[in-house]
Protein backbone atom coordinates (compact mmCIF):
# COMPACT_ATOMS: atom_id res chain seq x y z
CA UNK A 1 -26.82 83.60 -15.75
CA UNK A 2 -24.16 83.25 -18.68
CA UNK A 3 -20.86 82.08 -18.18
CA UNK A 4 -19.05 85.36 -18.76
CA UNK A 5 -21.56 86.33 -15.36
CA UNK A 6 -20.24 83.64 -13.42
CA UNK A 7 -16.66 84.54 -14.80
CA UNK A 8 -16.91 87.41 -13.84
CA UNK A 9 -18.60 87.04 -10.12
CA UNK A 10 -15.68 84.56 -9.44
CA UNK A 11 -13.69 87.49 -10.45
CA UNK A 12 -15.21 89.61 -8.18
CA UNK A 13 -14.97 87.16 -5.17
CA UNK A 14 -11.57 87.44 -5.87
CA UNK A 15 -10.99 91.29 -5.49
CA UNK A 16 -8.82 92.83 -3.53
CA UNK A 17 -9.17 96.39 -4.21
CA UNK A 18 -12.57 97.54 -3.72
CA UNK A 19 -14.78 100.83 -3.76
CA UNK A 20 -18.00 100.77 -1.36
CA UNK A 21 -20.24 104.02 -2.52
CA UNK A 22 -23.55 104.42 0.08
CA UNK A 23 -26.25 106.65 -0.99
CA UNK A 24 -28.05 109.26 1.28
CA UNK A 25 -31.55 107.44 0.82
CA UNK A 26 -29.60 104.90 2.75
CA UNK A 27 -28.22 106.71 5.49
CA UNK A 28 -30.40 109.11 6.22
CA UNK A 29 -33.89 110.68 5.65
CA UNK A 30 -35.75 113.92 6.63
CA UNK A 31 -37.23 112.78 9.95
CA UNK A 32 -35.30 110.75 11.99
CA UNK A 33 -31.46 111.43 10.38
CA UNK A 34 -28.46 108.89 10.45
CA UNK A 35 -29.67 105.12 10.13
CA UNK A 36 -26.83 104.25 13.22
CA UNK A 37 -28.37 100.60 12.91
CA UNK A 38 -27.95 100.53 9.05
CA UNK A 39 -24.65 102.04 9.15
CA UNK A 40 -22.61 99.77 11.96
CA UNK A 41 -24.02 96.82 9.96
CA UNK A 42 -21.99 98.04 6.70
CA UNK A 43 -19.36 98.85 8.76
CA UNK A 44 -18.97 95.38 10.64
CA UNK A 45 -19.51 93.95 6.79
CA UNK A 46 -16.15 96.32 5.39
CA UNK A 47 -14.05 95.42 8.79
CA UNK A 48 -14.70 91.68 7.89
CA UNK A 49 -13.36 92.21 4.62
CA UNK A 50 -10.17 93.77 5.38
CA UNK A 51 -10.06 90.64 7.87
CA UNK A 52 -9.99 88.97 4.70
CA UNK A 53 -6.91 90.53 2.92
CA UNK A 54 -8.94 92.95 0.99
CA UNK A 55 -8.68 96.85 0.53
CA UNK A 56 -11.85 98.56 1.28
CA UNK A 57 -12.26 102.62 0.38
CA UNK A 58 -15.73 103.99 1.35
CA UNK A 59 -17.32 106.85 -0.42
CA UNK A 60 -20.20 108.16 1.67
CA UNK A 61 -23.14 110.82 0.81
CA UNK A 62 -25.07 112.00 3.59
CA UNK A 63 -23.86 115.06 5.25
CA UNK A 64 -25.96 117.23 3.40
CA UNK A 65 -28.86 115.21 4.36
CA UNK A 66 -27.72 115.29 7.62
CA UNK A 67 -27.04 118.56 7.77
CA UNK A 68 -30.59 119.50 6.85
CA UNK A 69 -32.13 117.21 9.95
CA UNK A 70 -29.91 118.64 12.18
CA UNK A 71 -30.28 122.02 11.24
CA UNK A 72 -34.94 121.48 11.37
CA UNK A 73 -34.77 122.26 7.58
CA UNK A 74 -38.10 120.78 5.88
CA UNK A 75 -36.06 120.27 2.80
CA UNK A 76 -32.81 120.14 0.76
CA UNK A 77 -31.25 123.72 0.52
CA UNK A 78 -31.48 124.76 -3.08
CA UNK A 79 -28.69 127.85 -2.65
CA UNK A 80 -25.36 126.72 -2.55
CA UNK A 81 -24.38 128.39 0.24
CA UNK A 82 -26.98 126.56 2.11
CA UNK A 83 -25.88 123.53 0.51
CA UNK A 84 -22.93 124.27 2.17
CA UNK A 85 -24.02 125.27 5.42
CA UNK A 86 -25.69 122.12 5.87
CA UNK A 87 -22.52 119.99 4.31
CA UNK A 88 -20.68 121.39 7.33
CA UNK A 89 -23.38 120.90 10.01
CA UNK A 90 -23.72 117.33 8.76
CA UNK A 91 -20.33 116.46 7.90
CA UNK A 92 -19.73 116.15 11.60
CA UNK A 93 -22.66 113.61 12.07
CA UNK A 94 -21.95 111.42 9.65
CA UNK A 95 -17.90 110.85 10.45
CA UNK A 96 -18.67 110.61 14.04
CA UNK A 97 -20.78 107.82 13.32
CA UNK A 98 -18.35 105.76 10.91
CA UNK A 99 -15.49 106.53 13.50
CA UNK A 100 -17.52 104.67 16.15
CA UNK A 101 -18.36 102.21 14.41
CA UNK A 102 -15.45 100.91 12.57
CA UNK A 103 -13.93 101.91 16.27
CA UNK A 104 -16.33 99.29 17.96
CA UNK A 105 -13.43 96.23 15.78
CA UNK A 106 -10.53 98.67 16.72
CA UNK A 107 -10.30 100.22 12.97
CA UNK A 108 -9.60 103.01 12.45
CA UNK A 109 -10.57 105.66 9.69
CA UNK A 110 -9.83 108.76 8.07
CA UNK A 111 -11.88 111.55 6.56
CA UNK A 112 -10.95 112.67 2.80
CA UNK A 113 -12.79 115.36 1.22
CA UNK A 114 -12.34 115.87 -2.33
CA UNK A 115 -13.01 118.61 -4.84
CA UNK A 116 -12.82 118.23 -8.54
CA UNK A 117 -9.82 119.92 -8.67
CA UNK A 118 -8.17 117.71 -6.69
CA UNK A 119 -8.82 115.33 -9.79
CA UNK A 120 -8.16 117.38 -12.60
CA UNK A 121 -4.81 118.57 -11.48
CA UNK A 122 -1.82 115.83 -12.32
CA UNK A 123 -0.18 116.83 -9.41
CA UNK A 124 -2.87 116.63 -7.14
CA UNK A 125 -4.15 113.68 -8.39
CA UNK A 126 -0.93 111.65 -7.89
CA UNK A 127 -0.80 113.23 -3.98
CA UNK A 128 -4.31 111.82 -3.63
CA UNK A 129 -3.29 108.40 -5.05
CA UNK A 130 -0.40 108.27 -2.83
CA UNK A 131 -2.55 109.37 0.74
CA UNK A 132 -5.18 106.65 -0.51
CA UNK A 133 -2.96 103.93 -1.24
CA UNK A 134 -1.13 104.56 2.22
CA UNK A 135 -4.26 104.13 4.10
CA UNK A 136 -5.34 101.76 2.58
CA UNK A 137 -1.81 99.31 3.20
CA UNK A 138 -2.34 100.47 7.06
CA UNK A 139 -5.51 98.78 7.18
CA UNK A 140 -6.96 102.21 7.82
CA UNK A 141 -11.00 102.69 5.51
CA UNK A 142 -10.68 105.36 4.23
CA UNK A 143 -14.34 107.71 4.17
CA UNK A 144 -14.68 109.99 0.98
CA UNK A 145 -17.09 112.05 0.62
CA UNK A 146 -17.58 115.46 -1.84
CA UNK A 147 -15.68 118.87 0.00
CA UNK A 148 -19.11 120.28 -0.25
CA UNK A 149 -18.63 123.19 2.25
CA UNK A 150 -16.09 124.47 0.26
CA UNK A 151 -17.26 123.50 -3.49
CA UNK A 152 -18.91 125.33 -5.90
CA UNK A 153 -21.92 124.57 -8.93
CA UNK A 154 -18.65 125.16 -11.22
CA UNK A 155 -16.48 122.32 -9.39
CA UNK A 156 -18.65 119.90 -8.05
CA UNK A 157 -18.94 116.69 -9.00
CA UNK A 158 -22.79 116.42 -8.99
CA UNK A 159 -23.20 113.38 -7.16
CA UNK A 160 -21.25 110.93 -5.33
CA UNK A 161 -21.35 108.00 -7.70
CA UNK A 162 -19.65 110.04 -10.13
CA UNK A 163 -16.98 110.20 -7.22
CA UNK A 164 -16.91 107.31 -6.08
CA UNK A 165 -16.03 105.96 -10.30
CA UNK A 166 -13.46 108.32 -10.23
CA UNK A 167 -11.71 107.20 -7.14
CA UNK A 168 -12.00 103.65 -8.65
CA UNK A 169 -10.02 105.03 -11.54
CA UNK A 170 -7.57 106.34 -8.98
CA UNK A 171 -6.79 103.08 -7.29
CA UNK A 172 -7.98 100.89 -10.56
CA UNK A 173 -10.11 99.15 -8.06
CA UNK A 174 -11.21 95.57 -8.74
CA UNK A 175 -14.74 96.65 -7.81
CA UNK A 176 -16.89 99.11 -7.06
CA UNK A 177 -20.30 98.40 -5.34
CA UNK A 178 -23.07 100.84 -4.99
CA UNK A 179 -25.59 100.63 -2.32
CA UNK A 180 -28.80 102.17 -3.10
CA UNK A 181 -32.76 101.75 -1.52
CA UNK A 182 -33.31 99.47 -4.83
CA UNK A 183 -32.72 95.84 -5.46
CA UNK A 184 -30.51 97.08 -8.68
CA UNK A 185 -31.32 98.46 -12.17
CA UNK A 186 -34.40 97.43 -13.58
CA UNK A 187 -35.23 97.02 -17.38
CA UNK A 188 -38.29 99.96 -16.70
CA UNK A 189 -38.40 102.36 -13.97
CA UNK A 190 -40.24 100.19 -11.02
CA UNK A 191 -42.57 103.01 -10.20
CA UNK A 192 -44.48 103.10 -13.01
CA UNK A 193 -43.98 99.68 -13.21
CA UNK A 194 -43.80 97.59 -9.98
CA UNK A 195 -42.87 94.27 -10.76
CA UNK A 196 -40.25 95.41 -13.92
CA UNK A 197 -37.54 92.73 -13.16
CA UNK A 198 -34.18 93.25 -12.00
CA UNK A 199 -31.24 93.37 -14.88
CA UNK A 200 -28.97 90.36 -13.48
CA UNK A 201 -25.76 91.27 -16.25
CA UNK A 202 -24.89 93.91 -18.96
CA UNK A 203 -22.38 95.31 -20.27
CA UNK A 204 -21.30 98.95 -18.86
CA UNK A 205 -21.29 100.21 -22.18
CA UNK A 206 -24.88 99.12 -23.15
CA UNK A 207 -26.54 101.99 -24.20
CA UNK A 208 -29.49 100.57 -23.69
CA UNK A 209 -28.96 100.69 -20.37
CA UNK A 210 -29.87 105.01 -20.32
CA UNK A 211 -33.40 104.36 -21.06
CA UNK A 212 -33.88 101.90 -18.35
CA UNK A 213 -32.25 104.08 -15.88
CA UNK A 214 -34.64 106.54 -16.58
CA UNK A 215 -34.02 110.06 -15.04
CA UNK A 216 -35.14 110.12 -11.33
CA UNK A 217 -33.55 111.61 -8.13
CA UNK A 218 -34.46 111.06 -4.17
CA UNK A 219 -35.57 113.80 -2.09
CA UNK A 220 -32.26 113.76 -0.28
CA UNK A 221 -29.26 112.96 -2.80
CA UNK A 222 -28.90 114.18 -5.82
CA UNK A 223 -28.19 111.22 -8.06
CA UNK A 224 -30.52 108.74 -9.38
CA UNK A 225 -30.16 105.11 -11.30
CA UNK A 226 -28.86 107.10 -14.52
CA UNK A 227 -25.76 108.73 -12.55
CA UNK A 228 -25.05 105.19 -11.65
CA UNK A 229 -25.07 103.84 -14.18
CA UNK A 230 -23.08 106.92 -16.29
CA UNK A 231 -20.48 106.59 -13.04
CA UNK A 232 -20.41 102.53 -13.91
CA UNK A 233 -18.87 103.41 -17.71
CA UNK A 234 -16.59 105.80 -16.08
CA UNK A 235 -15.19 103.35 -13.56
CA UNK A 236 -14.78 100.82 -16.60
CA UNK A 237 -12.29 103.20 -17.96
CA UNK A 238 -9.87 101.77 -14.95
CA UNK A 239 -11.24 97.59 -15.93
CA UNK A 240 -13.39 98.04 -12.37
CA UNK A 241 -16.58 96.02 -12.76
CA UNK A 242 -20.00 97.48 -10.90
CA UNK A 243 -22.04 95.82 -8.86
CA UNK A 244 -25.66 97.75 -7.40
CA UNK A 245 -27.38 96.45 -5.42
CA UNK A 246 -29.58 97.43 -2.36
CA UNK A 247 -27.75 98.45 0.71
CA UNK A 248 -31.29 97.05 3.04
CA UNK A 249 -30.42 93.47 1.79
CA UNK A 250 -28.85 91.63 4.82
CA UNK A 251 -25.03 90.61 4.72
CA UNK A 252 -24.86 91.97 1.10
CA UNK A 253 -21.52 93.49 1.16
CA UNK A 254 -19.89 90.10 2.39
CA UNK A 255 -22.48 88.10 -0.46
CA UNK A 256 -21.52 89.85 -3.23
CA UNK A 257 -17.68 89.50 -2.34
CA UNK A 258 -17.69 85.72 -1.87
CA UNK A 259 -19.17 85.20 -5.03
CA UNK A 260 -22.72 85.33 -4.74
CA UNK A 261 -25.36 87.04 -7.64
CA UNK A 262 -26.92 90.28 -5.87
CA UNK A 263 -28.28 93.12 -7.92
CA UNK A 264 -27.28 94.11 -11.26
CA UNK A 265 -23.70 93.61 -12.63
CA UNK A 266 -22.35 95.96 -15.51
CA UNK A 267 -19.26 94.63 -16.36
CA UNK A 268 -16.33 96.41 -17.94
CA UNK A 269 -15.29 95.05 -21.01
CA UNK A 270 -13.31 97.31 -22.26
CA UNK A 271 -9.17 97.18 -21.80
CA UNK A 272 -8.51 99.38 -18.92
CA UNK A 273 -6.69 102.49 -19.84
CA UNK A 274 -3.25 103.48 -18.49
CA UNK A 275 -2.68 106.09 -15.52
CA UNK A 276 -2.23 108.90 -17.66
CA UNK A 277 -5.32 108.20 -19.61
CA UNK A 278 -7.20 107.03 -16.88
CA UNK A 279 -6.27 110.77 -15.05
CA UNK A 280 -7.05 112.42 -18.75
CA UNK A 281 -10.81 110.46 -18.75
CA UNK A 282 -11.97 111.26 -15.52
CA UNK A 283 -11.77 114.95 -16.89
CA UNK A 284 -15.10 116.09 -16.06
CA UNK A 285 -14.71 119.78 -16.96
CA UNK A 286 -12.79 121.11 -19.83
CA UNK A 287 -10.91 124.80 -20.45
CA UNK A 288 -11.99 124.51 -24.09
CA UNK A 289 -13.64 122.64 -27.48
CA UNK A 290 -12.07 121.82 -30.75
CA UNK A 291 -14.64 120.89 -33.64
CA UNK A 292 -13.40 118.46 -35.83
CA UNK A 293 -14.79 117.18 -39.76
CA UNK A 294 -15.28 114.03 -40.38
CA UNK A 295 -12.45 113.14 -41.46
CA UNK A 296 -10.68 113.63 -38.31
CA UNK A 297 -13.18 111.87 -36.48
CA UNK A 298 -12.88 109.10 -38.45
CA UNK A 299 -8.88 108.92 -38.27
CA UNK A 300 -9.13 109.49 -34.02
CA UNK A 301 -11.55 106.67 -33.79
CA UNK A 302 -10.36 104.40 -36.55
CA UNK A 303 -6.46 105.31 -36.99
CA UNK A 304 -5.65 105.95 -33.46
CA UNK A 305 -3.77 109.29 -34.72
CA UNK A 306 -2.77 112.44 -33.22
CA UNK A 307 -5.23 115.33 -33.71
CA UNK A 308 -3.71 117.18 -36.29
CA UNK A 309 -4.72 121.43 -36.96
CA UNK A 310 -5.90 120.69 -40.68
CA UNK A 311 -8.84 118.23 -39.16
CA UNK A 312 -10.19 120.90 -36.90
CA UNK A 313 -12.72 123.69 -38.41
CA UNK A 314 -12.98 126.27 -35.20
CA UNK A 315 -11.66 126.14 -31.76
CA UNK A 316 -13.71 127.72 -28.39
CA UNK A 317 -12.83 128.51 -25.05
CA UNK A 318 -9.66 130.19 -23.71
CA UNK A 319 -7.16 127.88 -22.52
CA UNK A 320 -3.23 127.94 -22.43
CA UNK A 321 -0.76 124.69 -23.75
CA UNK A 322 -1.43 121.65 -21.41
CA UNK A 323 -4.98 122.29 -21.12
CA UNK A 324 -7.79 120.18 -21.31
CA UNK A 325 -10.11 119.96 -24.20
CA UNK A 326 -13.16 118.16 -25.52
CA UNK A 327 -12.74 117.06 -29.36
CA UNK A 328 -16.59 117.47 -30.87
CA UNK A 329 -17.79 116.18 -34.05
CA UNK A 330 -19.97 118.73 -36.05
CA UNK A 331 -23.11 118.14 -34.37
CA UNK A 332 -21.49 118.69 -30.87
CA UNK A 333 -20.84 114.73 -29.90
CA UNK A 334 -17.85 114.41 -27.54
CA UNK A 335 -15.02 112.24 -29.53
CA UNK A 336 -12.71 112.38 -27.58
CA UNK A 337 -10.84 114.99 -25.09
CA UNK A 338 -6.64 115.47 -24.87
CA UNK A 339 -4.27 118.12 -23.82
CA UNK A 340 -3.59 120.73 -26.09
CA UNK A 341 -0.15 121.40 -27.63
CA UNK A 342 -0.94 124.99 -28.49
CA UNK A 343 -3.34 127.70 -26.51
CA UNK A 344 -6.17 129.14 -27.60
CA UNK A 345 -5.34 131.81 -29.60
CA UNK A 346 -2.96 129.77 -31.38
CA UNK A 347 -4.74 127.28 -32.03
CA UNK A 348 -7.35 129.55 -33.93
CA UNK A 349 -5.01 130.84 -36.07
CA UNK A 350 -3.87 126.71 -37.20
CA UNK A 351 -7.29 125.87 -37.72
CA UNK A 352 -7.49 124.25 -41.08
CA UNK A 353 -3.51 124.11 -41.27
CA UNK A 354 -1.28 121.07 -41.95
CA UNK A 355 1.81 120.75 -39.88
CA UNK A 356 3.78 122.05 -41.93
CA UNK A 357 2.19 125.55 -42.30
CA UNK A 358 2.76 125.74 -38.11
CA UNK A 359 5.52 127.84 -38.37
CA UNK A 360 4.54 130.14 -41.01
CA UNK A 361 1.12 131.08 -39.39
CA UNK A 362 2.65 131.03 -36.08
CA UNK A 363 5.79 132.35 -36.43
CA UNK A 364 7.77 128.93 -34.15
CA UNK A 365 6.24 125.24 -34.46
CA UNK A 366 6.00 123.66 -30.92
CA UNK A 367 4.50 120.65 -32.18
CA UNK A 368 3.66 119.13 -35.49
CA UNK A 369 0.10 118.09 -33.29
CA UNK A 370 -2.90 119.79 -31.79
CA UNK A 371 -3.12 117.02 -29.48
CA UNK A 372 -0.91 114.58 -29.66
CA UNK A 373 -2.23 110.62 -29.25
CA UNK A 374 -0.56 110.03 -26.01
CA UNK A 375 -2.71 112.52 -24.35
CA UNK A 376 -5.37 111.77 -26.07
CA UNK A 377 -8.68 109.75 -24.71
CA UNK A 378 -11.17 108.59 -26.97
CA UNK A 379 -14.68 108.60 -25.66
CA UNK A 380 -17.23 107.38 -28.23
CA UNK A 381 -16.62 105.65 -31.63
């Protein structure tokens, strides 16, 4: 292991802040539903932590999957209002359990359930912060999981790891550690290739990390090592490092928080954004798309400038001023994404413009900026 690894898992051993995301091949599976056994263990693991100063926030999947044994279903709904009907159904299971058995070392918990909305609304975003953080200092764990009785294909999140990284950017946890039914990410996908070893350390931004990952999903959840991976880079955004590792592994909560090497680490190496940018990253779904030339790429990722109108060639989408919006190059590669100064159908009419035309094409000048660099993220480059 390098010395940046070792760094870095002393680091870790330190943290006080951490994220705990459990996957549904985990907890559950078709036959025999919640894995009580499996699931008091993690729990006794968490309660030890908080013994030890530590914050602990658990996001859990699993009421779908538990939905669907309850309910006799043979398989996961495909319709999303049986999605939903079996969120509800299961959604009971599953906090029942975790209320027992955090209950059996007199913690308590609480149930969040989370839309993206909630996240892509400033307002709503800070109110989460603020019920998290509270919980959290009352020694209270926290159990997020997706609102997926109530969500839509249009707001969901698409898979718990991707919530879980954006809770981490909520709290700018220390950690986050997934537990999945693997021993970590592999440098090929272990079922074509059994004994493909384990990748110890990388970097979250490795990109060579995708083809590894490979593409697969379980039967129950609807993840795979790629989302994990995809939600490690997004939790970097905050400075939280990633640990996964496999959730079977005895003690492995406690192991990997004193220090010790389990599963695969992707570190984040990048300097962790601020709150605003943090809350403007973790954008997962934008009103609208402003194509830029390369020139204006080049000044976003090399200048670290304000999107100006003469740098974009055409605008899409309808959205209104404070708006979120992806900034493409001119093959369609996200650059970057920002609040707009200007709506839609203003911003159509600037395209091509320098500032100083605003007001003649417009008729008022808001801003000399399309975007201006303080609400501005950039995401590649």
């Amino acid at each position: 292991m390098t010395q940046r690894a070792e760094k870095l898992r002393r680091e870790i051993a330190a943290a006080k802040c951490i994220v705990v995301k459990i996957g549904s091949a985990l907890l559950t599976d078709l036959d025999t539903g919640l894995s009580y056994e499996q699931l008091e263990a993690w729990c006794d693991q968490i309660h030890r932590l908080i013994e030890e100063d530590r914050q602990v926030l658990l996001v859990s999947s699993g009421a779908v999957a538990e939905g669907v044994n309850r309910l006799g279903l043979a398989s996961r709904p495909t319709s999303v209002h049986e999605l939903q009907a079996a969120a509800a159904v299961g959604q009971m299971g599953l906090i029942h359990a975790y209320e027992r058995a955090f209950a059996a070392n007199g913690r308590l918990t609480a149930l969040v359930l989370l839309t993206h909305d909630d996240l892509a609304d400033r307002q709503r975003y800070l109110n989460a912060r603020s019920a998290l953080t509270t919980l959290l200092d009352l020694g209270v764990v926290p159990v997020v999981n997706e609102n997926d009785s109530v969500a839509t294909e249009e707001i969901r999140f698409g898979d718990n790891d991707t919530l879980a990284a954006l809770v981490a950017n909520l709290l700018r946890a220390d950690v986050m550690i997934v537990l999945t039914d693997t021993d970590g990410l592999h440098e090929t996908d272990p079922g074509e290739c059994p004994t493909a070893p384990i990748v110890p350390f990388a970097d979250a931004s490795d990109e060579r990390l995708d083809a590894m990952a490979g593409k697969g999903t379980s039967a129950l959840g609807r993840g795979g090592m790629i989302t994990k991976v995809q939600a490690a880079r997004l939790a970097a955004r905050s400075g939280t490092h990633t640990v996964i590792a496999n959730g079977r592994e005895a003690g492995v909560l406690t192991r990997i928080l004193h220090g010790e090497a389990v599963g695969t680490l992707l570190a984040a190496s990048l300097n962790p954004l601020d709150a605003r940018k943090r809350w403007i990253a973790g954008h997962l779904k934008a009103k609208g798309e402003l194509q830029l030339d390369p020139g204006a790429v080049d000044a976003l990722q090399h200048k670290g400038v304000s999107l100006l109108p003469v740098g974009v060639v055409a605008v899409r989408g309808e959205f209104v001023r404070g708006d979120m919006v992806r900034c493409v190059d001119e093959s369609g590669g996200l650059v970057a994404q920002g609040l707009a100064n200007y709506g839609s159908s203003d911003a159509s009419k600037l395209v091509g413009a320098s500032s100083d035309e605003i007001s003649a094409r417009l008729g008022y000048c808001l801003e000399p900026e399309l975007v201006h660099r303080d609400n501005l993220v950039l995401l590649s480059g």
